[in-house]
C-alpha atoms as a PDB file:
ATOM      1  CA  UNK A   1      39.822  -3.862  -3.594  1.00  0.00           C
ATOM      2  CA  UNK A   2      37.734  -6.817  -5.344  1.00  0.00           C
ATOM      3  CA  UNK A   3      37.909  -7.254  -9.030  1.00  0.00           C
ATOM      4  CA  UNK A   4      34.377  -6.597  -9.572  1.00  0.00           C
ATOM      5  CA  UNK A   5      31.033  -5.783  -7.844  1.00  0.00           C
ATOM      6  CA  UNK A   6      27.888  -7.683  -8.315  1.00  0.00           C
ATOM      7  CA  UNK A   7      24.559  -6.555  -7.494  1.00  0.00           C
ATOM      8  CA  UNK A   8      21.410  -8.996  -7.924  1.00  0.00           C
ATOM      9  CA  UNK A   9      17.769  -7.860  -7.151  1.00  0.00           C
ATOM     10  CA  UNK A  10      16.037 -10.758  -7.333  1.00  0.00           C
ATOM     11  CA  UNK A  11      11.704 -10.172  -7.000  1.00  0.00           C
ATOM     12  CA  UNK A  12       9.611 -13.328  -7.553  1.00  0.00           C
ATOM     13  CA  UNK A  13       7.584 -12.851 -10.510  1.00  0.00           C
ATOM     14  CA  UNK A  14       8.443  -9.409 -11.497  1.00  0.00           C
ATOM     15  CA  UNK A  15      11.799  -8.409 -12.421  1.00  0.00           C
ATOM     16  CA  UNK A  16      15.438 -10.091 -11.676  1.00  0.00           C
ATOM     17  CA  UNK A  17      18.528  -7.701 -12.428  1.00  0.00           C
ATOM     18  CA  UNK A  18      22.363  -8.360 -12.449  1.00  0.00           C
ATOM     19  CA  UNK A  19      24.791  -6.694 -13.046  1.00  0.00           C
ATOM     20  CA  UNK A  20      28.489  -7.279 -12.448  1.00  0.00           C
ATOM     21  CA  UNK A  21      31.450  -4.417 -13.198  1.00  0.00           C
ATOM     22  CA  UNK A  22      34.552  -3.335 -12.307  1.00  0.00           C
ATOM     23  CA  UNK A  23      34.840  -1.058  -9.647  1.00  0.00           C
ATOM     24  CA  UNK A  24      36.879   1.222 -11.669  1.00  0.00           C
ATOM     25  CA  UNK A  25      33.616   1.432 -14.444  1.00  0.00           C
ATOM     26  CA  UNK A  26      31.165   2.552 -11.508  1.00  0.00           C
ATOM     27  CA  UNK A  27      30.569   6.028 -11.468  1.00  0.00           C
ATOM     28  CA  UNK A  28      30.668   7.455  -7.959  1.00  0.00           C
ATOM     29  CA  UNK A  29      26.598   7.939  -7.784  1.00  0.00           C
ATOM     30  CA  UNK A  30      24.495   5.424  -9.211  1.00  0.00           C
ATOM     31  CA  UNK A  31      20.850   5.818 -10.365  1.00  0.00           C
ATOM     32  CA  UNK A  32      18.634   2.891 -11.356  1.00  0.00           C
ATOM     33  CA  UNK A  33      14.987   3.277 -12.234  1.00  0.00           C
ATOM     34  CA  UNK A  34      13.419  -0.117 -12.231  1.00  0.00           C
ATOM     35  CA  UNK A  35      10.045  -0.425 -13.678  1.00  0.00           C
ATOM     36  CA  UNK A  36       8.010  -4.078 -12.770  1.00  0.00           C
ATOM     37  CA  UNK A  37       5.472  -5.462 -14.786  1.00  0.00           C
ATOM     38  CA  UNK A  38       1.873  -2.874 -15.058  1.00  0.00           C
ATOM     39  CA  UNK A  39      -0.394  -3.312 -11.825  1.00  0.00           C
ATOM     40  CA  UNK A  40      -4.113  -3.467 -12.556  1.00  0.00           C
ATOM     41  CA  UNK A  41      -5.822   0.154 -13.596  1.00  0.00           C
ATOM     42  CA  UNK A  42      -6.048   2.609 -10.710  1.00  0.00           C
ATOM     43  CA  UNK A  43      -8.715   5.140  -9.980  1.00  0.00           C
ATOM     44  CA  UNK A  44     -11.163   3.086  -8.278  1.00  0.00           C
ATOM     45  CA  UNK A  45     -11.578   4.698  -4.936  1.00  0.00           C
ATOM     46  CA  UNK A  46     -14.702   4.105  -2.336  1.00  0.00           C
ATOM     47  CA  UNK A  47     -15.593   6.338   0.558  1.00  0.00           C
ATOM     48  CA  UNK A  48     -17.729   4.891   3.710  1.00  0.00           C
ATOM     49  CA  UNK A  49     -19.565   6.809   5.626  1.00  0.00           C
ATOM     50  CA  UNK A  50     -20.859   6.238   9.161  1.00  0.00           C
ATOM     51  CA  UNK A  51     -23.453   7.760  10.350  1.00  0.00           C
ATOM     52  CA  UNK A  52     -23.897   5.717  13.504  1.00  0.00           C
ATOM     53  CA  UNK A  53     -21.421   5.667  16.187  1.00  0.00           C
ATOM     54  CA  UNK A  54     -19.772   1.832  16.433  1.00  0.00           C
ATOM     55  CA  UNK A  55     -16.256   0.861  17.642  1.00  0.00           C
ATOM     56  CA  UNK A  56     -16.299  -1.671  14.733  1.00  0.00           C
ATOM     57  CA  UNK A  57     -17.105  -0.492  10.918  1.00  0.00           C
ATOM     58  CA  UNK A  58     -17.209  -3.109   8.452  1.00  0.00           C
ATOM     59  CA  UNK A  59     -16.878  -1.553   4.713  1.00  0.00           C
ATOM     60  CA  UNK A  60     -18.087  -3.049   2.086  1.00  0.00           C
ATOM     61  CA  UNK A  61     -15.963  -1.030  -1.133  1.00  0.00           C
ATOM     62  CA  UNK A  62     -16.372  -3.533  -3.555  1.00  0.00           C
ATOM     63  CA  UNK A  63     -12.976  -2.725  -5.350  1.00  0.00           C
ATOM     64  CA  UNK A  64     -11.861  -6.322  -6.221  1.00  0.00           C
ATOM     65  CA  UNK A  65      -8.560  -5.566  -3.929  1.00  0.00           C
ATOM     66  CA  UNK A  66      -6.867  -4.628  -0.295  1.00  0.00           C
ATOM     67  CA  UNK A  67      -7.047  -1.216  -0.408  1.00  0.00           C
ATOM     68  CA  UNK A  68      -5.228   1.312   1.392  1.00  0.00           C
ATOM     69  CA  UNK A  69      -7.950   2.636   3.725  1.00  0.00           C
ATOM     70  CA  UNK A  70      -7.316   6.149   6.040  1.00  0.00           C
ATOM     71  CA  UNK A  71      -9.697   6.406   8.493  1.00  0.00           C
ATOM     72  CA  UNK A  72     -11.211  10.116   9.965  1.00  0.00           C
ATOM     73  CA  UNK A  73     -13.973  11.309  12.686  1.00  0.00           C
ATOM     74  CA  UNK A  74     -17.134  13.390  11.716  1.00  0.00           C
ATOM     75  CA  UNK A  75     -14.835  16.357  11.805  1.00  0.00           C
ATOM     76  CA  UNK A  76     -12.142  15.189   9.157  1.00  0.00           C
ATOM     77  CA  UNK A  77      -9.441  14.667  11.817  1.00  0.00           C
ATOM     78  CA  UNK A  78      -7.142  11.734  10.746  1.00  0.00           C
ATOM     79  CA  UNK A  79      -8.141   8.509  13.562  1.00  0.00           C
ATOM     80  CA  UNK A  80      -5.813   5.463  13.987  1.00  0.00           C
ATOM     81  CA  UNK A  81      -7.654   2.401  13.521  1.00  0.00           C
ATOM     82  CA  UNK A  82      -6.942  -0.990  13.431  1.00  0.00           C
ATOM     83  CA  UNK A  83      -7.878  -1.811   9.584  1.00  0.00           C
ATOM     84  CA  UNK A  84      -8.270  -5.904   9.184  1.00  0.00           C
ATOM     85  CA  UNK A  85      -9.296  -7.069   5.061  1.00  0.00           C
ATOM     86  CA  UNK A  86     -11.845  -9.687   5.438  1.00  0.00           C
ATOM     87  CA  UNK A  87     -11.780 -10.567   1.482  1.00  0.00           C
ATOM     88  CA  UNK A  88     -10.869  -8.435  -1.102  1.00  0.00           C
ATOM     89  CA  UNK A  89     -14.113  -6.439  -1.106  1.00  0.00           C
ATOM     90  CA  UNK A  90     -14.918  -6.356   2.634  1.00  0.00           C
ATOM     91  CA  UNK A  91     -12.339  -4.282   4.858  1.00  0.00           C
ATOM     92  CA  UNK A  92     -12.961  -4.232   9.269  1.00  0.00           C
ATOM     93  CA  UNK A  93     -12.122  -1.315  10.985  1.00  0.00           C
ATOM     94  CA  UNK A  94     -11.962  -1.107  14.980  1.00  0.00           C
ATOM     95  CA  UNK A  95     -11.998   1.303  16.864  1.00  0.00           C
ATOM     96  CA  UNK A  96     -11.036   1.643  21.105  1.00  0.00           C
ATOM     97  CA  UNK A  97     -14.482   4.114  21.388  1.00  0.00           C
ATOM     98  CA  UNK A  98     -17.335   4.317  19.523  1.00  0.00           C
ATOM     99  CA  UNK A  99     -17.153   6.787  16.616  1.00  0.00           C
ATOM    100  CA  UNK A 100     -19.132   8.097  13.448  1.00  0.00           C
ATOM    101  CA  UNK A 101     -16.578   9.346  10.337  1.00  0.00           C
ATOM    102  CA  UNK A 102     -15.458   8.186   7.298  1.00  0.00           C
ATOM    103  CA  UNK A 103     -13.057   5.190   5.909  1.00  0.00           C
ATOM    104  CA  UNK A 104     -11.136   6.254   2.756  1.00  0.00           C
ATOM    105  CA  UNK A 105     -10.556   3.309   0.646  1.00  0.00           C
ATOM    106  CA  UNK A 106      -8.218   3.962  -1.862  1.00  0.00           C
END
């Protein structure tokens, strides 16, 4: 049995953590809660709608960032689209038909 464990979590810019122990001193479940620095206010949420039927949708939300973006049809059924971020205000999404719905930007 080694003398002692050593964990590192190493993230660029964020947080690094060490810590070295015996293996005698570990308890038999260990919980860490590691908290990074504050990401920028949340809330800001844009919804597109299209009204005309187009394989490609190009969203303009505006929300300073790359959004998570969930995509459904005209009837509210969850599509899978190929979602491509043009900047951070412009999102792309594509379609394999031409489609009318809504892009979720969130």
């Amino acid at each position: 049995m080694p003398e002692t464990i050593e964990l590192e979590l190493l993230l660029p810019d964020v947080l690094a953590l060490r810590v070295v122990l015996p293996p005698d001193v570990l308890p038999a479940d260990i919980a860490a809660v590691i908290a990074g620095k504050p990401g920028p206010p949340g809330g800001s949420t844009y919804v597109h709608t299209q009204t005309v039927a187009a394989a490609v949708w190009t969203v303009a939300h505006n929300l300073g960032r790359r959004p998570s973006v969930a995509v459904t049809d005209h009837l509210g059924n969850l599509v899978l689209a190929d979602v491509r971020y043009l900047d951070d205000d412009l999102v792309q999404v594509a379609h394999s038909t031409a489609i009318t719905g809504f892009a979720y930007c969130n």
